[in-house]
C-alpha atoms as a PDB file:
ATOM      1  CA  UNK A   1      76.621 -48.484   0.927  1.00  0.00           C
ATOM      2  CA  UNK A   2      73.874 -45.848   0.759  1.00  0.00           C
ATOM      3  CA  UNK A   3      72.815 -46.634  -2.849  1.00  0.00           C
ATOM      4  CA  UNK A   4      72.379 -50.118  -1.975  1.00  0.00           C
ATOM      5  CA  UNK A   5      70.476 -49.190   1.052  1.00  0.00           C
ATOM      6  CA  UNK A   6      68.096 -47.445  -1.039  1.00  0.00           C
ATOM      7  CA  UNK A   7      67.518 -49.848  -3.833  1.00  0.00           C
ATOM      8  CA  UNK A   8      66.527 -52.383  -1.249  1.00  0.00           C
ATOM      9  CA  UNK A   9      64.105 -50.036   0.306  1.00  0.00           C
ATOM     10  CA  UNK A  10      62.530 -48.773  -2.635  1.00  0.00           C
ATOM     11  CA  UNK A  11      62.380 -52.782  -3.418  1.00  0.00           C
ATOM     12  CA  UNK A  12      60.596 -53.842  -0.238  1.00  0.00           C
ATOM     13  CA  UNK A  13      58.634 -50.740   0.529  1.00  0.00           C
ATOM     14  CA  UNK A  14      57.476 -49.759  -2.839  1.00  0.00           C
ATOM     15  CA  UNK A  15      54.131 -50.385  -1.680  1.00  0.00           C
ATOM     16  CA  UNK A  16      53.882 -47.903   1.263  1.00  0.00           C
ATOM     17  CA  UNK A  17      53.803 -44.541  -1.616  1.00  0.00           C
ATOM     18  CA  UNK A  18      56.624 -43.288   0.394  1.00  0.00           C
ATOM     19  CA  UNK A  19      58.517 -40.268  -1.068  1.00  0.00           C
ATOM     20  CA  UNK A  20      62.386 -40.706  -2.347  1.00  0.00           C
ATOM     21  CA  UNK A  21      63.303 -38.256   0.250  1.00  0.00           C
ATOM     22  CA  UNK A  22      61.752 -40.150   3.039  1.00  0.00           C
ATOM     23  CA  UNK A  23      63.666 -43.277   1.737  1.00  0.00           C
ATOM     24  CA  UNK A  24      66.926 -41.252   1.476  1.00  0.00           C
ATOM     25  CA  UNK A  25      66.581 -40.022   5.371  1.00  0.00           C
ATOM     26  CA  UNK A  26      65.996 -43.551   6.598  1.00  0.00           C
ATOM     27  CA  UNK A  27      68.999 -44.706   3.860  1.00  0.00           C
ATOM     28  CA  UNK A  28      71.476 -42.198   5.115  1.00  0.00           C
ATOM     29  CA  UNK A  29      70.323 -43.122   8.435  1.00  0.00           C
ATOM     30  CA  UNK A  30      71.436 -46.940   8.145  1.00  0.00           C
ATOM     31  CA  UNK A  31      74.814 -46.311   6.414  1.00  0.00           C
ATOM     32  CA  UNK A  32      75.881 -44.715   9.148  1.00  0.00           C
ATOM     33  CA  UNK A  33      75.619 -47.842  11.394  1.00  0.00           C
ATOM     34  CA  UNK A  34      75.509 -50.587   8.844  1.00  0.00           C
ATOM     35  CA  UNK A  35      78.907 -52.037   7.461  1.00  0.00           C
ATOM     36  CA  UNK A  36      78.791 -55.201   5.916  1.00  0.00           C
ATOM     37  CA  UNK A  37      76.589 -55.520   3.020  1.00  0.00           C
ATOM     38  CA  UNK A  38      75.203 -58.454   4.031  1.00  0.00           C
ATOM     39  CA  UNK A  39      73.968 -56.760   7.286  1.00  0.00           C
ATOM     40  CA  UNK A  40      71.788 -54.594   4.832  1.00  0.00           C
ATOM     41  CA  UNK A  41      68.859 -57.113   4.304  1.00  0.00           C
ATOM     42  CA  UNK A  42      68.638 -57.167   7.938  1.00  0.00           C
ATOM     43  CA  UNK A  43      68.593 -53.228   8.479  1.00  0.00           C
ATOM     44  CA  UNK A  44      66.080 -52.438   5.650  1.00  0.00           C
ATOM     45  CA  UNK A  45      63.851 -55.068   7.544  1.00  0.00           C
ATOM     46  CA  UNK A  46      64.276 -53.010  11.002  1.00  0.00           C
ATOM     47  CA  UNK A  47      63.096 -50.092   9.810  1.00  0.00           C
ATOM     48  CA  UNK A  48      59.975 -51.648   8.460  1.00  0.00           C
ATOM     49  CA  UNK A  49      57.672 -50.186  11.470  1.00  0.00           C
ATOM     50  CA  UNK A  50      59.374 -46.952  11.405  1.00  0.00           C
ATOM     51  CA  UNK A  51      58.223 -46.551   7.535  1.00  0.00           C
ATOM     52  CA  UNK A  52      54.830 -47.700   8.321  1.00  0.00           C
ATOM     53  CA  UNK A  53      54.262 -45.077  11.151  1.00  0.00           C
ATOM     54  CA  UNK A  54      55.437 -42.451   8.620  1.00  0.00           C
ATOM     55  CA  UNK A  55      52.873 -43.868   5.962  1.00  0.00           C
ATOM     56  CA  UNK A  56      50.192 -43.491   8.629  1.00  0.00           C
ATOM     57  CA  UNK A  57      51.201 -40.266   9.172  1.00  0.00           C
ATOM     58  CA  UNK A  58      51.721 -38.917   5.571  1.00  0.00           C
ATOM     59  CA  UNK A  59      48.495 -40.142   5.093  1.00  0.00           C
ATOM     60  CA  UNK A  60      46.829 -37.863   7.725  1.00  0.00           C
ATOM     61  CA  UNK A  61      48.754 -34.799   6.510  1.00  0.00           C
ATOM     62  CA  UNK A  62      47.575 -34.773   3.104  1.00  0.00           C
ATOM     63  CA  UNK A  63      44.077 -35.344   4.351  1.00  0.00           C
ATOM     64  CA  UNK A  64      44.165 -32.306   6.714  1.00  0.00           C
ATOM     65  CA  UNK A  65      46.093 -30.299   4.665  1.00  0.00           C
ATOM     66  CA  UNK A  66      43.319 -31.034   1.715  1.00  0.00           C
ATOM     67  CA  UNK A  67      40.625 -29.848   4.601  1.00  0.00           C
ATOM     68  CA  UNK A  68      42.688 -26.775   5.874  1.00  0.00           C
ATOM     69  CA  UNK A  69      42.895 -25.924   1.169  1.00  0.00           C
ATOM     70  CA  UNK A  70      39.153 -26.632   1.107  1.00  0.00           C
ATOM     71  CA  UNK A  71      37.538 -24.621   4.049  1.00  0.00           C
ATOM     72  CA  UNK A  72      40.010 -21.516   3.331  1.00  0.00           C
ATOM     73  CA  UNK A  73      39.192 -21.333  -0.109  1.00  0.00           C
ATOM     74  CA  UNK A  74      35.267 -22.334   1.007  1.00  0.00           C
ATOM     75  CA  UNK A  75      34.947 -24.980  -1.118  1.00  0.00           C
ATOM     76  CA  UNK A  76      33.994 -27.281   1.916  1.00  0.00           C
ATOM     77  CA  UNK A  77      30.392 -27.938   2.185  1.00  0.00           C
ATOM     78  CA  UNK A  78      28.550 -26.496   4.861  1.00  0.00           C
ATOM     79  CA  UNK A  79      28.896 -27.869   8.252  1.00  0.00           C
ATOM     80  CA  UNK A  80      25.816 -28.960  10.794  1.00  0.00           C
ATOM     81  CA  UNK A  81      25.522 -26.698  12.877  1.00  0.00           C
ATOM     82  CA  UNK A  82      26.771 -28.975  15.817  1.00  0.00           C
ATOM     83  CA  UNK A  83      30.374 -28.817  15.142  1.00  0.00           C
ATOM     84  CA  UNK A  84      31.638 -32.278  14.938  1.00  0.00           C
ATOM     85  CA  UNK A  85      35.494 -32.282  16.567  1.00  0.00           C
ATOM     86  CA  UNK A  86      38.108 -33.881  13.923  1.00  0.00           C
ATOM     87  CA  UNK A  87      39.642 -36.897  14.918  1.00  0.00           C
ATOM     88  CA  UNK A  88      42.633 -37.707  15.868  1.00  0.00           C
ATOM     89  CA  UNK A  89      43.948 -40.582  15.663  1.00  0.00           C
ATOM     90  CA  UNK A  90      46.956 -41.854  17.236  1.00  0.00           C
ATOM     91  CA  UNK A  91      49.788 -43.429  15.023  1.00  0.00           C
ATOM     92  CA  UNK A  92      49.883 -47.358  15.212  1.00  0.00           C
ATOM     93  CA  UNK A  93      53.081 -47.958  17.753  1.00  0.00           C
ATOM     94  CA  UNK A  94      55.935 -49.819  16.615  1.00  0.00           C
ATOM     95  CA  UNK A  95      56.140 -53.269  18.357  1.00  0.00           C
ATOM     96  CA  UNK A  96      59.202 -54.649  20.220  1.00  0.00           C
ATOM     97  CA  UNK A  97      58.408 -51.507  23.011  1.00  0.00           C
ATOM     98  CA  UNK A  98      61.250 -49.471  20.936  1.00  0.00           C
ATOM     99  CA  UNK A  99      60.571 -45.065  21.302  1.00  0.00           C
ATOM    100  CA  UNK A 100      58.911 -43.717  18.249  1.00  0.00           C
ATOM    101  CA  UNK A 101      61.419 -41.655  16.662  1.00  0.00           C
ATOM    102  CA  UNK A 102      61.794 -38.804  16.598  1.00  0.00           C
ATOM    103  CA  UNK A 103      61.050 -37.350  13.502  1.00  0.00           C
ATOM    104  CA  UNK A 104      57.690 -39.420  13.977  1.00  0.00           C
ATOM    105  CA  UNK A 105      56.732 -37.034  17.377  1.00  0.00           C
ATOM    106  CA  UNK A 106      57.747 -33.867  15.388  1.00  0.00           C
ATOM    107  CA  UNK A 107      55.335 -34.678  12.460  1.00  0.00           C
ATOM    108  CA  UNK A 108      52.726 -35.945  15.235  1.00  0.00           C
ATOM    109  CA  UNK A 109      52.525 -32.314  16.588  1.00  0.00           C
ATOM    110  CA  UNK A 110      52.340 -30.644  13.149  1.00  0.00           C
ATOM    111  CA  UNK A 111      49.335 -32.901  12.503  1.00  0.00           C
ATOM    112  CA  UNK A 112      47.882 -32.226  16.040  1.00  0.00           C
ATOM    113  CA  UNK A 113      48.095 -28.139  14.948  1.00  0.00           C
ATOM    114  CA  UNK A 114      46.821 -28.717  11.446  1.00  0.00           C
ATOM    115  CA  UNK A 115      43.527 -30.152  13.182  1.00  0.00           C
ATOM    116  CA  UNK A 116      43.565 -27.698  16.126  1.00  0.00           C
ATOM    117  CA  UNK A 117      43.546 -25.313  12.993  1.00  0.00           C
ATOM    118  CA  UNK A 118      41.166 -26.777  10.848  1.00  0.00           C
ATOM    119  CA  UNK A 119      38.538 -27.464  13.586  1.00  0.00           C
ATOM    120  CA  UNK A 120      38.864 -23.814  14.422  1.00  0.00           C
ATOM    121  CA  UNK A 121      37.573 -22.985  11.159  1.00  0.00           C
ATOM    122  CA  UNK A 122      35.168 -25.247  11.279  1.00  0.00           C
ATOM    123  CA  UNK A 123      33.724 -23.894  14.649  1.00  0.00           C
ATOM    124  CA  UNK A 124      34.122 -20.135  13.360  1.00  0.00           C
ATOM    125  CA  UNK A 125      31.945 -20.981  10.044  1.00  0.00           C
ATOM    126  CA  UNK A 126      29.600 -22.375  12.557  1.00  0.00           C
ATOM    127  CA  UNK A 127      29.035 -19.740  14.226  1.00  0.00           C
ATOM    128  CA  UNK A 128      28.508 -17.125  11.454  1.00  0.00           C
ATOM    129  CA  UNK A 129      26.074 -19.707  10.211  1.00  0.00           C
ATOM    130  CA  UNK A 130      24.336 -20.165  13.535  1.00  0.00           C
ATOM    131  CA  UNK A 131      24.172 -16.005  14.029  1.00  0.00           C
ATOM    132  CA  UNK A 132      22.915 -15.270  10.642  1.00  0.00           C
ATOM    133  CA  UNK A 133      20.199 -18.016  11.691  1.00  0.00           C
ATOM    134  CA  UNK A 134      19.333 -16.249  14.727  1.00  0.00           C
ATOM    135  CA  UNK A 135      18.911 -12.311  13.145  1.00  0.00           C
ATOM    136  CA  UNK A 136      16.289 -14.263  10.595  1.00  0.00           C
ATOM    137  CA  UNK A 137      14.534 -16.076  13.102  1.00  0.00           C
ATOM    138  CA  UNK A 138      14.239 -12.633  15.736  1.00  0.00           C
ATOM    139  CA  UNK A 139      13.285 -10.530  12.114  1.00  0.00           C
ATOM    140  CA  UNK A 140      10.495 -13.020  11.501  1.00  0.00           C
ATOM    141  CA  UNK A 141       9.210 -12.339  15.531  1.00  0.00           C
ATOM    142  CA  UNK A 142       9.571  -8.833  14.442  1.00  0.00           C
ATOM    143  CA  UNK A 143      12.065  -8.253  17.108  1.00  0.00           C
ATOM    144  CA  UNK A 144      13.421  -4.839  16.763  1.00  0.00           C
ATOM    145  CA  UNK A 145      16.868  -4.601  15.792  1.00  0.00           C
ATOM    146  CA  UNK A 146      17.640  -2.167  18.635  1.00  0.00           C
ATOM    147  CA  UNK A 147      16.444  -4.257  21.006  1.00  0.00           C
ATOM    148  CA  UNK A 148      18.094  -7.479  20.404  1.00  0.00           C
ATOM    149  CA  UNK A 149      21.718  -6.307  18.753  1.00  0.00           C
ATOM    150  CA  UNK A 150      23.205  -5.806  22.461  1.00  0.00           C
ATOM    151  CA  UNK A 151      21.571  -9.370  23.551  1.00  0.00           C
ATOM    152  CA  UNK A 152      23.134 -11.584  21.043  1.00  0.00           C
ATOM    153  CA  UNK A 153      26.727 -10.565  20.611  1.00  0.00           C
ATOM    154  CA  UNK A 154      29.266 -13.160  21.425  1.00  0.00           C
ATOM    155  CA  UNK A 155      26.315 -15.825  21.457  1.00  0.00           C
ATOM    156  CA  UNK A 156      27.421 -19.706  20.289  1.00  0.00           C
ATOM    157  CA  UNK A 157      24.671 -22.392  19.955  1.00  0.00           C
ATOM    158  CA  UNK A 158      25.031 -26.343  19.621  1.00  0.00           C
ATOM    159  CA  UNK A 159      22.018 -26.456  16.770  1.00  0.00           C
ATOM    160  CA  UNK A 160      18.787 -24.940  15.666  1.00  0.00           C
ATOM    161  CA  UNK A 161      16.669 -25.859  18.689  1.00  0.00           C
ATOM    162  CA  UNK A 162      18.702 -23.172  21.061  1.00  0.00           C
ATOM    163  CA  UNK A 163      18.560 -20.731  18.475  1.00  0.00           C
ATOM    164  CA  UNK A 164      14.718 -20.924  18.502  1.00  0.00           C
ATOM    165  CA  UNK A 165      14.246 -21.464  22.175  1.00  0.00           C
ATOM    166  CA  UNK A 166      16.806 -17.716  22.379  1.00  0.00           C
ATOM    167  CA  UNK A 167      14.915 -16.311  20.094  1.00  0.00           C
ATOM    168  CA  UNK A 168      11.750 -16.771  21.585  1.00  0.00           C
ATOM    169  CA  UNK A 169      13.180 -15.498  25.030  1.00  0.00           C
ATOM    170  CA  UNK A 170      14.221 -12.163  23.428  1.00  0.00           C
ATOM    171  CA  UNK A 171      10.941 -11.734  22.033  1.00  0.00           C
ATOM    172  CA  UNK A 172       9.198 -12.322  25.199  1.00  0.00           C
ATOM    173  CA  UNK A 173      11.994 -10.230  26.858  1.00  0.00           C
ATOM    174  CA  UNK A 174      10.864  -7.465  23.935  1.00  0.00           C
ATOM    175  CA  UNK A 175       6.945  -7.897  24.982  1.00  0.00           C
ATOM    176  CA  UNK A 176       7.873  -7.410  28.658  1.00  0.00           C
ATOM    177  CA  UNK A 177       9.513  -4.288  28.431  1.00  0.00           C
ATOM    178  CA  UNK A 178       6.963  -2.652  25.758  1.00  0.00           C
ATOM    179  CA  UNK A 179       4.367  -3.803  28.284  1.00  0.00           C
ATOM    180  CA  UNK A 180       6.196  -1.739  31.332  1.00  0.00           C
ATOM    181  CA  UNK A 181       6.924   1.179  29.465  1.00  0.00           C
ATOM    182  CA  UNK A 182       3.514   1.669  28.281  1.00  0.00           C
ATOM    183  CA  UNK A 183       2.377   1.289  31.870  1.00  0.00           C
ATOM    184  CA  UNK A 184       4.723   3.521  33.282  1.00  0.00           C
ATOM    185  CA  UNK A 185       3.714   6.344  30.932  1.00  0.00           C
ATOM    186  CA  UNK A 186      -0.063   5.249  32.109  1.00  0.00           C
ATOM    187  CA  UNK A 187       0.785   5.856  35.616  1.00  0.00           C
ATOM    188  CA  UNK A 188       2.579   9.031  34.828  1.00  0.00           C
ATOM    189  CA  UNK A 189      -0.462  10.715  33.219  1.00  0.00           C
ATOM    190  CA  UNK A 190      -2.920  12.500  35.287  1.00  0.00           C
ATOM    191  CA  UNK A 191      -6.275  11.543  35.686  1.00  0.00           C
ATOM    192  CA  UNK A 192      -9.567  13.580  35.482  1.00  0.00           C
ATOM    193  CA  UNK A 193     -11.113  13.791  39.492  1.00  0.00           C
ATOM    194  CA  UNK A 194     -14.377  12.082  39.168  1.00  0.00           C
ATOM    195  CA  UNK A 195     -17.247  13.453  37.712  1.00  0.00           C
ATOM    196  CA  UNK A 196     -14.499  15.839  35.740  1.00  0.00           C
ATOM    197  CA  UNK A 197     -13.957  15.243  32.212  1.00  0.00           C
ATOM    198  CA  UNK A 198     -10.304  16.627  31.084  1.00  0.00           C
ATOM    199  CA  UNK A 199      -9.901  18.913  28.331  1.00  0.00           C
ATOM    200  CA  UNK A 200      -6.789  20.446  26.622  1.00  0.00           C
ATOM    201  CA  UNK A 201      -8.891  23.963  26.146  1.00  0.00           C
ATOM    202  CA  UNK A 202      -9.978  23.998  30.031  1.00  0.00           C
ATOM    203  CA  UNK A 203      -9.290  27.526  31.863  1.00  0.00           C
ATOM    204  CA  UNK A 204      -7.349  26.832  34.926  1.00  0.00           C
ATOM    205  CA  UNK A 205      -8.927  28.638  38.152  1.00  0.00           C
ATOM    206  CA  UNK A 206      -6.029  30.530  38.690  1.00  0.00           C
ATOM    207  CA  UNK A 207      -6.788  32.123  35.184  1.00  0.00           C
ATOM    208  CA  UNK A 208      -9.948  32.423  35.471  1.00  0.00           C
ATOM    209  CA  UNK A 209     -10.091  34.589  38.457  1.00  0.00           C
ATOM    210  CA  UNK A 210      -7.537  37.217  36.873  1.00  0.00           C
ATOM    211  CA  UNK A 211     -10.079  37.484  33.917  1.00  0.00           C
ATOM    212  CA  UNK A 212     -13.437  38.261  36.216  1.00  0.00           C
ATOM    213  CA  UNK A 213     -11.299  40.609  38.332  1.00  0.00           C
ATOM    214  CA  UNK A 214     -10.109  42.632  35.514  1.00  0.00           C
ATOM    215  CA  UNK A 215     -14.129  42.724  34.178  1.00  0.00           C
ATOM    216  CA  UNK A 216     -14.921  43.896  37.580  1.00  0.00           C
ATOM    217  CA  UNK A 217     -12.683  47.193  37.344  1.00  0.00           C
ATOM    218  CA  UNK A 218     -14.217  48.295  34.289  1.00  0.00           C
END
């Protein structure tokens, strides 16, 4: 009964591209509850929505899996920087409001992983594109490396216009502080009384009056 199963579903499904070992599941499936041979017709036609969910889905794993081959070996071109999530789509539903079997929910979460996985790689690539953006753009402000190293760690951006606008906020953030610390080292120097001019090679008083009472001994 099984052989005759699967010639008739090779016959009427040949069209789907489903594998021989798909066809032998759902064939060993329907031997089990099919008896008569002419109750076979009618089983290979029952299954017909089961076979086109599994198309559907065979369809999405090879296109992920090609994605997953092509961004780990980085053959994939590069992404924009907004990172576009990757769809997924739901599997059409069989009709007649019968459960989706269960093979079909198993292969439904591998698929749901595969793009979880694949749109993590996609964000990660992102981001080492989007932080090698920002260094050039804060080198060409002639931001100094010490200054902004601590400030961008851990930074994400959606696309080019927030890594200007940051970029621009570190180097006024930069001009700030050089600004304080100048004046700070302004405030801390001391100033000449007025009508005084200061000079390095001054004699302090104190000095002074050691010298002219030593010349007064003698």
């Amino acid at each position: 009964m099984f052989d005759k199963i699967l010639a008739q579903l090779k016959t009427k499904y040949k069209d789907l591209g489903l594998s021989e070992t798909i066809l032998k599941g759902i064939a060993n499936k329907l031997a089990r509850s099919v008896e008569k041979e002419e109750d076979i017709e009618t089983a290979v036609a029952g299954v017909e929505d089961d076979l086109k969910i599994f198309q559907s889905l065979a369809d999405q794993n090879r296109t992920l899996a090609s994605k997953v081959a092509e961004l780990e070996k980085g053959k994939a071109p590069d992404p924009n920087p907004t990172p576009e999530p990757t769809p997924n789509p739901e599997p059409p539903k069989p009709t007649g409001g019968e459960d989706v079997p269960e093979w079909a929910k198993t292969l439904t979460e591998k698929l749901d992983k595969q793009a979880e996985y694949i749109t993590g790689l996609q964000t990660e690539k992102v981001n080492k594109t989007n932080a090698e953006k920002l260094v050039s753009e804060l080198k060409k402000l002639e931001v100094s490396e010490h200054f902004y190293k601590l400030h961008i760690q851990g930074k994400t951006f959606a696309n080019d216009e927030e890594i200007n606008a940051f970029a621009t906020s570190i180097k006024e953030a930069e001009d700030s502080y050089l600004q304080d610390t100048s004046n700070t080292k302004l405030q801390k120097s001391p100033e000449p009384l007025f009508g005084q001019t200061s000079s390095n090679t001054e004699v302090s008083p104190a000095v002074k009056a050691r010298v002219d009472a030593k010349n007064q001994q003698q």
